[in-house]
Protein backbone atom coordinates (compact mmCIF):
# COMPACT_ATOMS: atom_id res chain seq x y z
CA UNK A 1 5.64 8.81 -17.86
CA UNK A 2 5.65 5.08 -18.89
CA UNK A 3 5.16 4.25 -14.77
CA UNK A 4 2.21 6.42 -15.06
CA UNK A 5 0.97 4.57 -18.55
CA UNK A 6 1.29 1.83 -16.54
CA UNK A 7 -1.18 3.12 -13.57
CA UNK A 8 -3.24 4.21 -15.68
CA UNK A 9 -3.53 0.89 -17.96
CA UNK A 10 -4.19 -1.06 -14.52
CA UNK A 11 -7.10 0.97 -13.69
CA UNK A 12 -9.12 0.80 -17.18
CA UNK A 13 -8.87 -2.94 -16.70
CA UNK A 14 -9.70 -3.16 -12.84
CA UNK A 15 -12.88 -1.02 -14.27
CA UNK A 16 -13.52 -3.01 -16.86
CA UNK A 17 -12.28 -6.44 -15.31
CA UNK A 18 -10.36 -7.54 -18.49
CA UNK A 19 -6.85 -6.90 -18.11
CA UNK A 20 -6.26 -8.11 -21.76
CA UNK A 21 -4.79 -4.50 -22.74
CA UNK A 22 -2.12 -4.87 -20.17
CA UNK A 23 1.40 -4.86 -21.62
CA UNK A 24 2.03 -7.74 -20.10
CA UNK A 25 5.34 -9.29 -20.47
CA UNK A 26 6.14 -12.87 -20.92
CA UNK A 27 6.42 -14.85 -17.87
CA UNK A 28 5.04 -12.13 -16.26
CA UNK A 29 3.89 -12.48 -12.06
CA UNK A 30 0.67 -12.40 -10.46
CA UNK A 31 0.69 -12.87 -6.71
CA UNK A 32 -2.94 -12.16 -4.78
CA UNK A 33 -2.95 -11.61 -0.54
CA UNK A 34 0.99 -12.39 -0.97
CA UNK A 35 0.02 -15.86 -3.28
CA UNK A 36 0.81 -16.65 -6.60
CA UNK A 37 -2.31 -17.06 -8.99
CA UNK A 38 -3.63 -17.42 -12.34
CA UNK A 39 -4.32 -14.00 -13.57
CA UNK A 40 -7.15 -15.47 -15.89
CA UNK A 41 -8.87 -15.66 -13.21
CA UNK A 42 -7.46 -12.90 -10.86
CA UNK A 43 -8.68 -9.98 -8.87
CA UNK A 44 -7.59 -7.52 -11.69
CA UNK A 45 -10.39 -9.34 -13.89
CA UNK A 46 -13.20 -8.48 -11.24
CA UNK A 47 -15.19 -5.35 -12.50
CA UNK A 48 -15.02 -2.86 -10.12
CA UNK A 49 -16.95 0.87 -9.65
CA UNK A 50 -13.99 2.07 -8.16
CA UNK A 51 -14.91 5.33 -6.11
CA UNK A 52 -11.30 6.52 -5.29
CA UNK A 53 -7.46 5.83 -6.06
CA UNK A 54 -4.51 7.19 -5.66
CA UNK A 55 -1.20 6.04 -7.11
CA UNK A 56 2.69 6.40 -6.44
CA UNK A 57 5.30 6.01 -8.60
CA UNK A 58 8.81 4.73 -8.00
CA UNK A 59 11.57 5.47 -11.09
CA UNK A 60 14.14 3.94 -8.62
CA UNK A 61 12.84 0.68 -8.92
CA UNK A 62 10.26 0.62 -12.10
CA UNK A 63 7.68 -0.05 -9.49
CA UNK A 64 4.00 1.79 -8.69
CA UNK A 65 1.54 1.11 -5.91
CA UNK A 66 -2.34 2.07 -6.18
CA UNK A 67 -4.28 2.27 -3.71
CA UNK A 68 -8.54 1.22 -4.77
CA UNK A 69 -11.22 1.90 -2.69
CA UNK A 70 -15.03 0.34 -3.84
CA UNK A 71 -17.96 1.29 -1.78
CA UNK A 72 -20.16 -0.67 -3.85
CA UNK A 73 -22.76 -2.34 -1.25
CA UNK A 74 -23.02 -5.85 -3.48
CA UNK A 75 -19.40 -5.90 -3.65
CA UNK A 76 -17.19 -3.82 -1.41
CA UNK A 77 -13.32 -3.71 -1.97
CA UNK A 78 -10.02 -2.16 -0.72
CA UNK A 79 -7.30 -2.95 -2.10
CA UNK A 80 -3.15 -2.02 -2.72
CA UNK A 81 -1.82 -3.24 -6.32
CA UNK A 82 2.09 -3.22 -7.18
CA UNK A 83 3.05 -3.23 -10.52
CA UNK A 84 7.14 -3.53 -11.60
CA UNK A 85 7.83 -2.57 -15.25
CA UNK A 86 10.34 -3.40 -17.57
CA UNK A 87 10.70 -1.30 -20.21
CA UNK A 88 7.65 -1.12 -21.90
CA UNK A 89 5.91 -4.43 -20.47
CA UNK A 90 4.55 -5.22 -17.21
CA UNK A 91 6.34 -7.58 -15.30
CA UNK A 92 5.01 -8.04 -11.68
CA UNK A 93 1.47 -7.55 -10.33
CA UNK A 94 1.00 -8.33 -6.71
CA UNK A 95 -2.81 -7.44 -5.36
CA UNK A 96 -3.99 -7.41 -1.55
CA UNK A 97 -7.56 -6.93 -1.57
CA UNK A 98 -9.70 -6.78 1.45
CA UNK A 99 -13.78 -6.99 1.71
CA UNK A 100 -16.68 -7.91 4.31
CA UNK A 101 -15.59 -9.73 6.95
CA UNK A 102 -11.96 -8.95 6.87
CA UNK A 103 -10.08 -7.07 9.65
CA UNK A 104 -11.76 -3.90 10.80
CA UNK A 105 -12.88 -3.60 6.74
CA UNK A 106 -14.87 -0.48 6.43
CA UNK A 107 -14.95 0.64 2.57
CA UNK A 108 -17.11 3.67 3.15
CA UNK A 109 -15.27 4.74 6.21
CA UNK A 110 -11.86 4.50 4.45
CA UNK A 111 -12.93 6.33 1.57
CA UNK A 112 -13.99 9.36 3.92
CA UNK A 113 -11.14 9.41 5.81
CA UNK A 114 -8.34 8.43 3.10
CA UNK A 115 -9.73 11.18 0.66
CA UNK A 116 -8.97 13.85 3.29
CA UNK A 117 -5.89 12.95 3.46
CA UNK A 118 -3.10 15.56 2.06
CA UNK A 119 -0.75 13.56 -0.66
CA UNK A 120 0.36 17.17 -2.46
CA UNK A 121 3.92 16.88 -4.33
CA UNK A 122 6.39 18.09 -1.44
CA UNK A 123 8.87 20.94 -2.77
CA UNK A 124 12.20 19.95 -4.20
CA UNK A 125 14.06 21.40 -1.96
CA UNK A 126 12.45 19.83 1.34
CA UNK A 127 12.31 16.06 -0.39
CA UNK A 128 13.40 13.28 1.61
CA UNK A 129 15.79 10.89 0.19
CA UNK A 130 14.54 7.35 -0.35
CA UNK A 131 17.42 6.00 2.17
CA UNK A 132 15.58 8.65 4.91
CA UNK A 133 11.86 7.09 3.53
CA UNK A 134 12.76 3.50 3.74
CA UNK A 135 14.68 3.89 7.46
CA UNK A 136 11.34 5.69 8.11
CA UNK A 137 8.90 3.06 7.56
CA UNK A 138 11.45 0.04 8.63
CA UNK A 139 11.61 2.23 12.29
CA UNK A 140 7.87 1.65 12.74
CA UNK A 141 7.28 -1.48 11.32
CA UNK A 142 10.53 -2.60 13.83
CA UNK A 143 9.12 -1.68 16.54
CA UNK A 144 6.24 -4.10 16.61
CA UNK A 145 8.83 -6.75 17.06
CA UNK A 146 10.86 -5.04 20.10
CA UNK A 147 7.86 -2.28 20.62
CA UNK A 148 11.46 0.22 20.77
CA UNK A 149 8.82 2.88 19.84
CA UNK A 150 11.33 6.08 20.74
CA UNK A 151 13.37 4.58 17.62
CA UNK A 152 10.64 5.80 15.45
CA UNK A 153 10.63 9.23 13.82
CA UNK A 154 7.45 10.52 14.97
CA UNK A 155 5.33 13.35 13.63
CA UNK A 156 2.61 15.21 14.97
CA UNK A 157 0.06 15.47 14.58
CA UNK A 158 -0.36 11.75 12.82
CA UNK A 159 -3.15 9.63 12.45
CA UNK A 160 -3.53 6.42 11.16
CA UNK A 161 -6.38 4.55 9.24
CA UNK A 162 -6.80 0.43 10.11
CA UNK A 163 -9.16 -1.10 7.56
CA UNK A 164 -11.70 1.51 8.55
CA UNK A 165 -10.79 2.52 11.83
CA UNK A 166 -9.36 6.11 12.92
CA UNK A 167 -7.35 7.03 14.95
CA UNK A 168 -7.49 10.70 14.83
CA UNK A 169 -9.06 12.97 16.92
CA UNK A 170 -8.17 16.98 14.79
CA UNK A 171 -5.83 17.31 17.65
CA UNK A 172 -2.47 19.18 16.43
CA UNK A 173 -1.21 16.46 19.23
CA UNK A 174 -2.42 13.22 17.30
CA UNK A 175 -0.70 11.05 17.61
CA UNK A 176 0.41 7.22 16.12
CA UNK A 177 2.22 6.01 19.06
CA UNK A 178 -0.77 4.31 20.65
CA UNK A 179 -1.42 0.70 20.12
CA UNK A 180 1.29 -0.70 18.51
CA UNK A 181 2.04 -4.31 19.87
CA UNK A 182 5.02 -5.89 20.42
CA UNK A 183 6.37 -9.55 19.34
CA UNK A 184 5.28 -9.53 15.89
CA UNK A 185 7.66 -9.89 13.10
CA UNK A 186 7.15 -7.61 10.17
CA UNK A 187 8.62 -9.78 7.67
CA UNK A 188 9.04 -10.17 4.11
CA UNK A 189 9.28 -6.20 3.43
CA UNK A 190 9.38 -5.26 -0.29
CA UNK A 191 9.02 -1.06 -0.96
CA UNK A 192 7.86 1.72 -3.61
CA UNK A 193 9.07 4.65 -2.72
CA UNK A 194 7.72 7.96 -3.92
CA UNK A 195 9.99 10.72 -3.32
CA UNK A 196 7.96 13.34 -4.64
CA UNK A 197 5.07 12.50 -2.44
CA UNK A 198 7.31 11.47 0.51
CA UNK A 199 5.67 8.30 0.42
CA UNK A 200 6.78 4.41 0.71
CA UNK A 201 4.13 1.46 0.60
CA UNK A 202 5.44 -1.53 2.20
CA UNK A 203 4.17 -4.98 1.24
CA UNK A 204 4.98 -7.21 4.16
CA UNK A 205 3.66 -10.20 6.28
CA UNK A 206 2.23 -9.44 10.08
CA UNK A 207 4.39 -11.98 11.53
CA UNK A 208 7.07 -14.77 9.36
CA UNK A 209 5.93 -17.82 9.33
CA UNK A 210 6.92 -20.91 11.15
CA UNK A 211 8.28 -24.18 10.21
CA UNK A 212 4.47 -25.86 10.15
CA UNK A 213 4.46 -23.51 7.59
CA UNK A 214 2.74 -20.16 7.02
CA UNK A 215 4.11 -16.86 5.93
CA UNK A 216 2.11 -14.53 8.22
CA UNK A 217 -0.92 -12.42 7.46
CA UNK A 218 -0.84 -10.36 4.16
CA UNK A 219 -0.25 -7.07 5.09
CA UNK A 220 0.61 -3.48 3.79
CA UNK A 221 2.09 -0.02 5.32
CA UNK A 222 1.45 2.94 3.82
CA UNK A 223 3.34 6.28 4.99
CA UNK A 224 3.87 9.77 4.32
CA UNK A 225 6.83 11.13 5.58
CA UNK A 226 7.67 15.14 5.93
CA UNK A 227 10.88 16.40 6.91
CA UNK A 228 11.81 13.12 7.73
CA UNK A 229 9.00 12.30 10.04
């Protein structure tokens, strides 16, 4: 319940812009596209007409991840928001936000094929354990380094969405083994795990950096897994 006060907080003040009725704890973090910023003058203080979202919850580890999608022509957004909580205060907000001219960014055609989409709780008795989630998600995202793509736990049919793009065709034999590159480094993995959804959202770099510096692009995975696929 106090994960979902917590969602629901975030949202009135991305609507609003003004997060000053976030329980925000002292010393609290604010990271934007995987940097930290002033929150004053943050992302989660930019009005939005938010058209869709869709939030996780992970008791585990006092996290959440919302997903925002803004079709707004003036001022199109996507973007993924993690929130850790502390008791009763807010301690971590991390934003990646997208908009024109990022990769493949498509607001309107992410909101029609991401509302499609089938998020329903999955029965008790068929939930995945967050160990099974996790290995999941770190199968795929390994094999863009080693492109070892029989290590993954396929299901079918899958589809993915990139930015806007789509890879499904309403084939029962979808599926998400096409295109994934090799000799990139998925680095700097953090997770929320919803078990009830058989979800996990990984916040993560495309690529790790270098010693000129760098940390890699900003980058998160979203997945449902069923039956362990």
């Amino acid at each position: 319940g106090g994960l979902q006060q917590a969602v629901d907080l975030y949202i009135a003040a991305q609507t609003k812009g003004d997060s000053s009725g976030l329980p925000l704890a002292k010393g609290a973090g604010y990271w934007e596209n995987i940097a930290p910023a002033d929150i004053s003058k943050g992302f989660v203080n930019k009005p939005l007409k938010i058209d869709h979202h869709r939030s996780f919850l992970d008791p585990d580890s006092c996290q959440t991840f919302t997903e925002v999608i803004v079709t707004d022509k003036a001022a199109p957004y996507v973007a993924g928001t993690r929130l850790r909580v502390n008791h009763d205060k807010i301690v971590e907000i991390e934003t990646l936000w997208t908009t024109t001219g990022y990769w493949l960014f498509n607001a309107d055609a992410y909101l029609k094929h991401s509302s499609t989409e089938k998020w329903d709780p999955i029965p008790a008795a068929q939930r995945d354990s967050r160990g099974t989630l996790v290995s999941a998600a770190n199968a795929y995202l390994d094999a863009f380094l080693e492109k070892k793509i029989d290590l993954v736990p396929w299901g079918f049919p899958c589809v993915r969405i990139e930015g806007g793009a789509y890879t499904g065709k309403g084939s029962p034999s979808d599926s998400c083994e096409v295109g994934v590159p090799a000799g990139v480094n998925i680095a700097n993995r953090r997770f929320v795990v919803d078990e009830v959804l058989g979800t996990v959202a990984v916040y993560c770099t495309f690529g790790a950096g270098g010693p000129g510096g760098g940390s890699g692009a900003p980058d998160i995975h979203l997945f449902r897994v069923e039956s362990g696929k």
